[in-house]
Protein backbone atom coordinates (compact mmCIF):
# COMPACT_ATOMS: atom_id res chain seq x y z
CA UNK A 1 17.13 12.30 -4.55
CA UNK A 2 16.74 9.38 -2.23
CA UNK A 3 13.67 7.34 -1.04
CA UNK A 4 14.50 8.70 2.63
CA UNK A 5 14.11 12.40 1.72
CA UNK A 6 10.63 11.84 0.57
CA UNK A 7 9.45 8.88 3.02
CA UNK A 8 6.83 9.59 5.21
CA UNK A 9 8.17 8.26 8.21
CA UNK A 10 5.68 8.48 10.97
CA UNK A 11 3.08 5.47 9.84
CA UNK A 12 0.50 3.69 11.34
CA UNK A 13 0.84 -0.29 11.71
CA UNK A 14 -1.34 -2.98 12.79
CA UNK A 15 -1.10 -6.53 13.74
CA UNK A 16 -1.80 -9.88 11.71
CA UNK A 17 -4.19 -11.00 14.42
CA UNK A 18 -6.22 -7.93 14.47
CA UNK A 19 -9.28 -7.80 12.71
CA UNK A 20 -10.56 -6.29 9.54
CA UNK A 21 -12.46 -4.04 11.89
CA UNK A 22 -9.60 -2.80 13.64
CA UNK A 23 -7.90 -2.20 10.55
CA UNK A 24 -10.79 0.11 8.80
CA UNK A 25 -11.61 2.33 11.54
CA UNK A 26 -7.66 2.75 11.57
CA UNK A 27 -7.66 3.41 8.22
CA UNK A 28 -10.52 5.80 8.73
CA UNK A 29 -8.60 7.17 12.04
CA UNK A 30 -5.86 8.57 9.73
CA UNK A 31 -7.60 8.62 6.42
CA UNK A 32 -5.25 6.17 4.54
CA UNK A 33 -6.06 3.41 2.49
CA UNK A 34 -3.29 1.07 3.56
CA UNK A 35 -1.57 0.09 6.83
CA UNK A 36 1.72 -2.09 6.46
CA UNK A 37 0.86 -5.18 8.76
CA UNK A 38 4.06 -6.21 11.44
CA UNK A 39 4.60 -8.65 14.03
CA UNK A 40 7.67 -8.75 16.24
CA UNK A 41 9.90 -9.72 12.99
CA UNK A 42 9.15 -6.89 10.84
CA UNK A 43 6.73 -6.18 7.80
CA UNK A 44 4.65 -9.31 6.99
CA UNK A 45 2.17 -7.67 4.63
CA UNK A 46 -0.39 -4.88 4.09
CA UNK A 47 -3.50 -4.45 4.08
CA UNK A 48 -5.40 -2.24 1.76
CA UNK A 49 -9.31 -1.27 1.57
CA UNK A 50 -9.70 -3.28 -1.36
CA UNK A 51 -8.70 -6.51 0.78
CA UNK A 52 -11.01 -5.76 3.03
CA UNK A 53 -14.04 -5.06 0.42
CA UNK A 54 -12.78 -8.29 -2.03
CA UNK A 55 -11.57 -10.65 0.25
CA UNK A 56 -13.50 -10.19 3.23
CA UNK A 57 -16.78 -8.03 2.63
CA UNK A 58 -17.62 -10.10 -0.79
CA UNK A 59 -16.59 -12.97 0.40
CA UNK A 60 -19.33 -12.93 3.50
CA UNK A 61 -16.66 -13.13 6.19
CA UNK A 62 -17.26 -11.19 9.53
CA UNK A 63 -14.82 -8.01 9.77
CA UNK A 64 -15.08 -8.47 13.53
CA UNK A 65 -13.99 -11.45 13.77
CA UNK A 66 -11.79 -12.01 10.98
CA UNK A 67 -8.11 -11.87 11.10
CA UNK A 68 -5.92 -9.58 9.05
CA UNK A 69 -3.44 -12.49 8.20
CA UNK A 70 -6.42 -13.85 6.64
CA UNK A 71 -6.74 -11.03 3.98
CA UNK A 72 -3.87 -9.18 3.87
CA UNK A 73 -1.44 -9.27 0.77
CA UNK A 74 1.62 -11.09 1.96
CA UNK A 75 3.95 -10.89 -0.68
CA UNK A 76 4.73 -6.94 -0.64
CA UNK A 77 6.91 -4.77 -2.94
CA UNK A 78 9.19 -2.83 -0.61
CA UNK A 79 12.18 -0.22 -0.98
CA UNK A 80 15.23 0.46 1.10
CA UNK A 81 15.34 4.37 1.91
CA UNK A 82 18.72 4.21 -0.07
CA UNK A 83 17.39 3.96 -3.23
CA UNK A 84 17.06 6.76 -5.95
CA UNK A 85 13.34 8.29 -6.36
CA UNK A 86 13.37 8.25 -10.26
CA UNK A 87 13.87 3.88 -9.45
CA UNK A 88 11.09 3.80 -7.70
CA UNK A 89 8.86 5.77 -9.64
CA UNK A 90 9.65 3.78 -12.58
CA UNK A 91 9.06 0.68 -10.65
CA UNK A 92 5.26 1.88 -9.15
CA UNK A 93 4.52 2.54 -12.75
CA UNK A 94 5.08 -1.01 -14.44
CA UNK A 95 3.87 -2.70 -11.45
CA UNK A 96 0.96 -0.12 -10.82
CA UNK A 97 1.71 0.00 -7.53
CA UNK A 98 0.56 3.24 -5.35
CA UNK A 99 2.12 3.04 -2.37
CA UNK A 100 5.68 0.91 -1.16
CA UNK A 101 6.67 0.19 2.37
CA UNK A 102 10.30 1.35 2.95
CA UNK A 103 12.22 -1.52 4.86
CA UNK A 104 15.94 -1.12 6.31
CA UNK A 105 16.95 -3.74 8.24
CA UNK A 106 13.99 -5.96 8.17
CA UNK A 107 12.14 -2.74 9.83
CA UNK A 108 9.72 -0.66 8.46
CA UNK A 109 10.79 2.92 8.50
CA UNK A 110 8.65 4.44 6.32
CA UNK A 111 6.39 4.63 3.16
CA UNK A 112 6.09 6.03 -0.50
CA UNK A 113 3.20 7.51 -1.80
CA UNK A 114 2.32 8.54 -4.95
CA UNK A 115 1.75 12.40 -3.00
CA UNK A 116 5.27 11.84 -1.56
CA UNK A 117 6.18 11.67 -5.29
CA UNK A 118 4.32 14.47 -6.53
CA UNK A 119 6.57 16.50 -4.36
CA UNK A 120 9.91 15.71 -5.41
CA UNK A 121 10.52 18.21 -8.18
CA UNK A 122 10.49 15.51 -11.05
CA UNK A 123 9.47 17.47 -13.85
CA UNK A 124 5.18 18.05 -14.79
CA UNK A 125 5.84 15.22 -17.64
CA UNK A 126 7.76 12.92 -15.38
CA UNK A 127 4.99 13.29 -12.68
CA UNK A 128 1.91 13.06 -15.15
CA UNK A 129 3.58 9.71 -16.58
CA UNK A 130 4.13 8.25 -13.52
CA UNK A 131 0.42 8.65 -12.52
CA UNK A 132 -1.05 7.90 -15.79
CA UNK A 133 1.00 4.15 -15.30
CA UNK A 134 -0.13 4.15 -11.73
CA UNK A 135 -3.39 4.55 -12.36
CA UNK A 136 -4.13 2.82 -15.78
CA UNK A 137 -7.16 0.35 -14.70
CA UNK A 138 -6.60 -3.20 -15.19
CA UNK A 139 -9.16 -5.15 -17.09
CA UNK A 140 -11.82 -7.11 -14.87
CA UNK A 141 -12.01 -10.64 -14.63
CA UNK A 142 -15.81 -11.01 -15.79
CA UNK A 143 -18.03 -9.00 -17.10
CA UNK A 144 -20.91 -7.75 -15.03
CA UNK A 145 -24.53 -9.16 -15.88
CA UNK A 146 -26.92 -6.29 -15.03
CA UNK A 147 -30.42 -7.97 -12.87
């Protein structure tokens, strides 16, 4: 099975000059937690509610004012709609990665989910794998000194 037969291929995108504002009420507008960011080249990042809440919210920037370029994750992990599902899934598991822009041409045409691969028929094992790699928590940076 190929990425295209599982893509979801209608997907909302925003701008690197919008703001952090913009970008969570779109979020909350179509209850995702990600929106691929693209300018008149192509993809150029994403943005993902944890940018927001780590690199603008704790960081005591304004979201209204603040730029998406200034938050967003720039160097993104994308797929071709070409390539084989069981790739992919294998690739969001070592890098722990829950969601991949699919790119042809320099355009985005689509994304992978982890939902979109709950529904391709891989076996329960395959799928329970998968997710237990995806979702394995990484270890935090510092501990946290209760008041």
């Amino acid at each position: 099975m190929k990425v295209r037969d599982i893509m979801t291929k209608s997907v909302a995108t925003i701008s690197p000059e919008a703001t952090i504002k913009d970008a969570a009420q779109m979020m909350q507008r179509h209850n995702v937690g990600s929106i691929p960011v693209v300018d008149t080249n192509g993809l150029v990042g994403i943005v993902t509610d944890r940018d927001i809440v780590v690199r603008n919210i704790a960081s005591g920037q304004d979201p209204s004012s603040t730029p998406i370029k200034n938050v967003m994750t720039s160097q993104v992990t994308t797929v071709t709609p070409d390539e084989d599902v069981n790739k992919i899934t294998q690739m969001m598991s070592s890098r722990q990665i829950r969601r991949v822009p699919v790119v042809e041409n320099q355009k985005l045409v689509g994304m992978v989910s982890l939902g979109d691969l709950a529904t391709t028929g891989m076996t329960n094992m395959e799928a329970s794998e998968a997710l237990a790699e995806i979702s394995k928590p990484s270890k935090p940076l510092n501990t946290i000194a209760s008041k």
